[in-house]
C-alpha atoms as a PDB file:
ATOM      1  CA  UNK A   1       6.618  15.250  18.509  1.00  0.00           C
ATOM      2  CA  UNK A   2       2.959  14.816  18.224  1.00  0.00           C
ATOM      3  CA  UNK A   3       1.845  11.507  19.738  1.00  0.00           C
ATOM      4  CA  UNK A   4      -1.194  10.804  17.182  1.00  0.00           C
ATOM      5  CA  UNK A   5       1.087  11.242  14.392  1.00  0.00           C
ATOM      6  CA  UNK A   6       3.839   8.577  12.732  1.00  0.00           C
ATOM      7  CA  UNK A   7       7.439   9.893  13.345  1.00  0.00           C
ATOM      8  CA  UNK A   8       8.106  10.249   9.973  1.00  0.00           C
ATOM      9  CA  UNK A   9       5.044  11.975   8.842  1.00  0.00           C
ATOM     10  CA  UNK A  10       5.037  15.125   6.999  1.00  0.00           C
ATOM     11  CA  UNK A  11       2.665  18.095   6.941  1.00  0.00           C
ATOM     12  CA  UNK A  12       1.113  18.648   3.692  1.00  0.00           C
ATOM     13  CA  UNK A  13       2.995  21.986   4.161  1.00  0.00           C
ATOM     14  CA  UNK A  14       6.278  20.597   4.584  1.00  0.00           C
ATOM     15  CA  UNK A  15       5.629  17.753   1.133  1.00  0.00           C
ATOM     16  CA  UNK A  16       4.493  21.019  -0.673  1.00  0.00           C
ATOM     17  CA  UNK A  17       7.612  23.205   0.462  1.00  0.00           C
ATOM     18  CA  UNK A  18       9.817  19.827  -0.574  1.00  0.00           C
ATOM     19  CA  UNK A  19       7.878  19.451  -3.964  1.00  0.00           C
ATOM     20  CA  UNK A  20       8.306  23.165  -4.560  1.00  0.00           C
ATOM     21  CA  UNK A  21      11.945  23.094  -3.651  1.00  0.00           C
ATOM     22  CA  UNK A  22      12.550  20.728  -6.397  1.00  0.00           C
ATOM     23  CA  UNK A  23      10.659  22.959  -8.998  1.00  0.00           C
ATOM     24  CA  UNK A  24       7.062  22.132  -9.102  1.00  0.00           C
ATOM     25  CA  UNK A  25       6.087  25.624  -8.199  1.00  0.00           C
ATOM     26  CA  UNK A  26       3.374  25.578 -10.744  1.00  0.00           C
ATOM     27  CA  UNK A  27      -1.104  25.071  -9.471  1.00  0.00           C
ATOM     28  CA  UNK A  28      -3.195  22.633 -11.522  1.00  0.00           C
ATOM     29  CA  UNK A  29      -7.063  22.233  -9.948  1.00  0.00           C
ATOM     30  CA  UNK A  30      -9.621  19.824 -10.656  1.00  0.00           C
ATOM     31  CA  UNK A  31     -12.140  20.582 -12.936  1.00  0.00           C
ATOM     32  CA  UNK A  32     -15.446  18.976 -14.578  1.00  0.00           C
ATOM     33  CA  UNK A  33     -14.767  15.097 -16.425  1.00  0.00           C
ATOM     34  CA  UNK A  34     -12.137  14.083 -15.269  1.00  0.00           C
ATOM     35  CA  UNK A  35      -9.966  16.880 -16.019  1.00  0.00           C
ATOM     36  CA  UNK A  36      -7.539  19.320 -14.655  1.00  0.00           C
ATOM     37  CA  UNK A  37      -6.986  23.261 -15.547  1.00  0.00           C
ATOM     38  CA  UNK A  38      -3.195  24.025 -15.312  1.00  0.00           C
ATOM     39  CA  UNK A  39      -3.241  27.930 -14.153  1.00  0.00           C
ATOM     40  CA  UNK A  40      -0.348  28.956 -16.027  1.00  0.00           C
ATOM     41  CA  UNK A  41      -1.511  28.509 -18.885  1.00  0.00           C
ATOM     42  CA  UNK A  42      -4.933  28.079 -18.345  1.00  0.00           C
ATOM     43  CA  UNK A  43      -5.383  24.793 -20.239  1.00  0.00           C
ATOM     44  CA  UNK A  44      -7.962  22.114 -19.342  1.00  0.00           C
ATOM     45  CA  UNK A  45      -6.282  18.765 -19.958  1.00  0.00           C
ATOM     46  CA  UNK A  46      -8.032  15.267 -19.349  1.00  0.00           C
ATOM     47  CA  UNK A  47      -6.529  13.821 -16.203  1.00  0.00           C
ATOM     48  CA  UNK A  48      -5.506  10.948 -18.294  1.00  0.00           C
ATOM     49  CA  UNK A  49      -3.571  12.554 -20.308  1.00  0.00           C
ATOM     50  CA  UNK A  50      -1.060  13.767 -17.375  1.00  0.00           C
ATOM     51  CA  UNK A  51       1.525  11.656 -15.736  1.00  0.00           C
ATOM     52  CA  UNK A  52       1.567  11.739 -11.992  1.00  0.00           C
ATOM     53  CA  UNK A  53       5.174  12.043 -11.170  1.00  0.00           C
ATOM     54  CA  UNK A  54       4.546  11.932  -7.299  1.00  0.00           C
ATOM     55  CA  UNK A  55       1.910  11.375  -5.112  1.00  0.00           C
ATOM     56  CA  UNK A  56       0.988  11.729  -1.363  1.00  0.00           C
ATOM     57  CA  UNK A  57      -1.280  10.946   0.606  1.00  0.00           C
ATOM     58  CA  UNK A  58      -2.181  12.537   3.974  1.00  0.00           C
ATOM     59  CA  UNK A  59      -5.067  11.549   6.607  1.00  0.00           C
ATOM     60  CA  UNK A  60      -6.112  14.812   8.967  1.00  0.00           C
ATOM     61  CA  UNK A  61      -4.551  14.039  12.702  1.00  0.00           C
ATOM     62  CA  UNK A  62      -7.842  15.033  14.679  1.00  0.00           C
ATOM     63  CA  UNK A  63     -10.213  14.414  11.494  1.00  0.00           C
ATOM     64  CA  UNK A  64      -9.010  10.946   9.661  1.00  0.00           C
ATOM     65  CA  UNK A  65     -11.750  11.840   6.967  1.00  0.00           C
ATOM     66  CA  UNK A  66      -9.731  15.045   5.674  1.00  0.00           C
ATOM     67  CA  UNK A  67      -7.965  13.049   3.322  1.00  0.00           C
ATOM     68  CA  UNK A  68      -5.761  14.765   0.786  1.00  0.00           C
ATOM     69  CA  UNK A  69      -3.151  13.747  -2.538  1.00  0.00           C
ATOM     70  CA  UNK A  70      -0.994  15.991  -3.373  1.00  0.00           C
ATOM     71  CA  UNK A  71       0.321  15.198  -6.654  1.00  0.00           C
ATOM     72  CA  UNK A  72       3.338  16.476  -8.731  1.00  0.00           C
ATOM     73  CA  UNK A  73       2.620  16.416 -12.624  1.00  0.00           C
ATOM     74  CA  UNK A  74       3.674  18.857 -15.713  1.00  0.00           C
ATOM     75  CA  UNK A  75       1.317  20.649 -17.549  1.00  0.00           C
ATOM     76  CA  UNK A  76       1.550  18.793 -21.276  1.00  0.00           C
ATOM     77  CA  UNK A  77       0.516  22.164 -22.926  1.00  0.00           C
ATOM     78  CA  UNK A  78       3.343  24.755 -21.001  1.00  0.00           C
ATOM     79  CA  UNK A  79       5.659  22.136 -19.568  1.00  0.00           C
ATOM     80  CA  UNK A  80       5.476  23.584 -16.012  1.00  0.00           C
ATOM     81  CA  UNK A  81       5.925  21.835 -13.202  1.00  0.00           C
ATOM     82  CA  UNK A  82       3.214  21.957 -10.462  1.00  0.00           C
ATOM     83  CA  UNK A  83       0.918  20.557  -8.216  1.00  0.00           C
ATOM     84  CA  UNK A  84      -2.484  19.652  -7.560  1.00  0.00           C
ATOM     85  CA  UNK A  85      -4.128  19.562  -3.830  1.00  0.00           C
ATOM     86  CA  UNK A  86      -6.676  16.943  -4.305  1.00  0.00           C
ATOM     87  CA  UNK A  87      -9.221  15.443  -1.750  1.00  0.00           C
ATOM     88  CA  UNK A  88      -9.553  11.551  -1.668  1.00  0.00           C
ATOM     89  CA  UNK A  89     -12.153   9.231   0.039  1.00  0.00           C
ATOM     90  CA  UNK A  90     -16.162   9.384   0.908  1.00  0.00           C
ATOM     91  CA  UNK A  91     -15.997  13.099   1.267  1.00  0.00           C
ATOM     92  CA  UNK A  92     -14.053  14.064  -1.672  1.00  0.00           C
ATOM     93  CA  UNK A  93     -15.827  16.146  -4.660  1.00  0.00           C
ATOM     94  CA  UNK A  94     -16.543  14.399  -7.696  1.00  0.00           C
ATOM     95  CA  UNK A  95     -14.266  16.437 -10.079  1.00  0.00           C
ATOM     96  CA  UNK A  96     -11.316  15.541  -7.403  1.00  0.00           C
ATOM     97  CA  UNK A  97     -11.917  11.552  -7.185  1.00  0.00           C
ATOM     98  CA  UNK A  98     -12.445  11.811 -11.055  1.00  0.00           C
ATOM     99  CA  UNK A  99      -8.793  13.042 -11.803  1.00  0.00           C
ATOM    100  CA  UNK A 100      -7.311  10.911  -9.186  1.00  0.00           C
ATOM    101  CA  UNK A 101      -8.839   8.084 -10.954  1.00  0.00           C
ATOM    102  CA  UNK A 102      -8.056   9.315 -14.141  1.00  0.00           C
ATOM    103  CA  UNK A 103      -4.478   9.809 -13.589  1.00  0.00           C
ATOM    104  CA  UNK A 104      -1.504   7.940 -14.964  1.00  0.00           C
ATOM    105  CA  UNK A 105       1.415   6.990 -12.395  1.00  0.00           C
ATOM    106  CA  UNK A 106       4.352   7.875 -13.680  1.00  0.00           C
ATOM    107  CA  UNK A 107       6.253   7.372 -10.445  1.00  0.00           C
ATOM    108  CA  UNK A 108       9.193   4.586 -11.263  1.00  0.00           C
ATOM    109  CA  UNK A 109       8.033   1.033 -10.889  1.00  0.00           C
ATOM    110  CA  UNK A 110       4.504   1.877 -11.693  1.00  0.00           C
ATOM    111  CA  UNK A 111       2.727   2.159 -14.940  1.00  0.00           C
ATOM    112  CA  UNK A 112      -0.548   1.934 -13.990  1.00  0.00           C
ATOM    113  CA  UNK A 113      -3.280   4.188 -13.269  1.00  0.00           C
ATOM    114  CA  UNK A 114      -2.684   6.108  -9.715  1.00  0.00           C
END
């Protein structure tokens, strides 16, 4: 066990194995506005027009600034399942923060923007 890390942390390897495991073995990346580009299909589609089905959020364990979201969505356009790797926080790039501002949470109990 790593001493600088909560016992029941995860990797962002081992929430991406898990996420892919259940069938999100699709890639969506940020792109320009406030929009993401599923790479299946190769469809740009606004950010807030996806629902965020999971998200998680991971701090670096020597570098607390290399903050990352992975989120679990479906592509509207193909209907595949997939994931986006997303940065979060003062460092982030603009087209990242913009779709994780943009997105809807779909996650139950939530209806509100993620």
């Amino acid at each position: 066990m790593q001493p600088d890390v909560a016992q029941d942390a995860q990797t962002v390897t081992e929430v991406v194995r898990t996420l892919e495991a259940r069938g999100y073995t699709g890639q969506l990346r940020a792109v320009g506005g406030g929009a993401l580009e599923c790479l299946t299909c190769r469809r740009t589609i606004p950010a807030s027009q996806i629902a965020a089905e999971s998200i998680s959020r991971h701090e670096g364990v020597s570098d607390p600034a290399e903050m990352l979201a992975i989120v679990a969505l479906r592509c509207p356009h193909c209907d595949t399942p997939g994931l986006a790797v997303l940065s979060y926080g003062p460092e982030a790039p603009a087209e990242d923060a913009d779709v994780l501002v943009a997105l809807e949470d779909a996650r139950p109990g939530r209806g509100e923007r993620a």
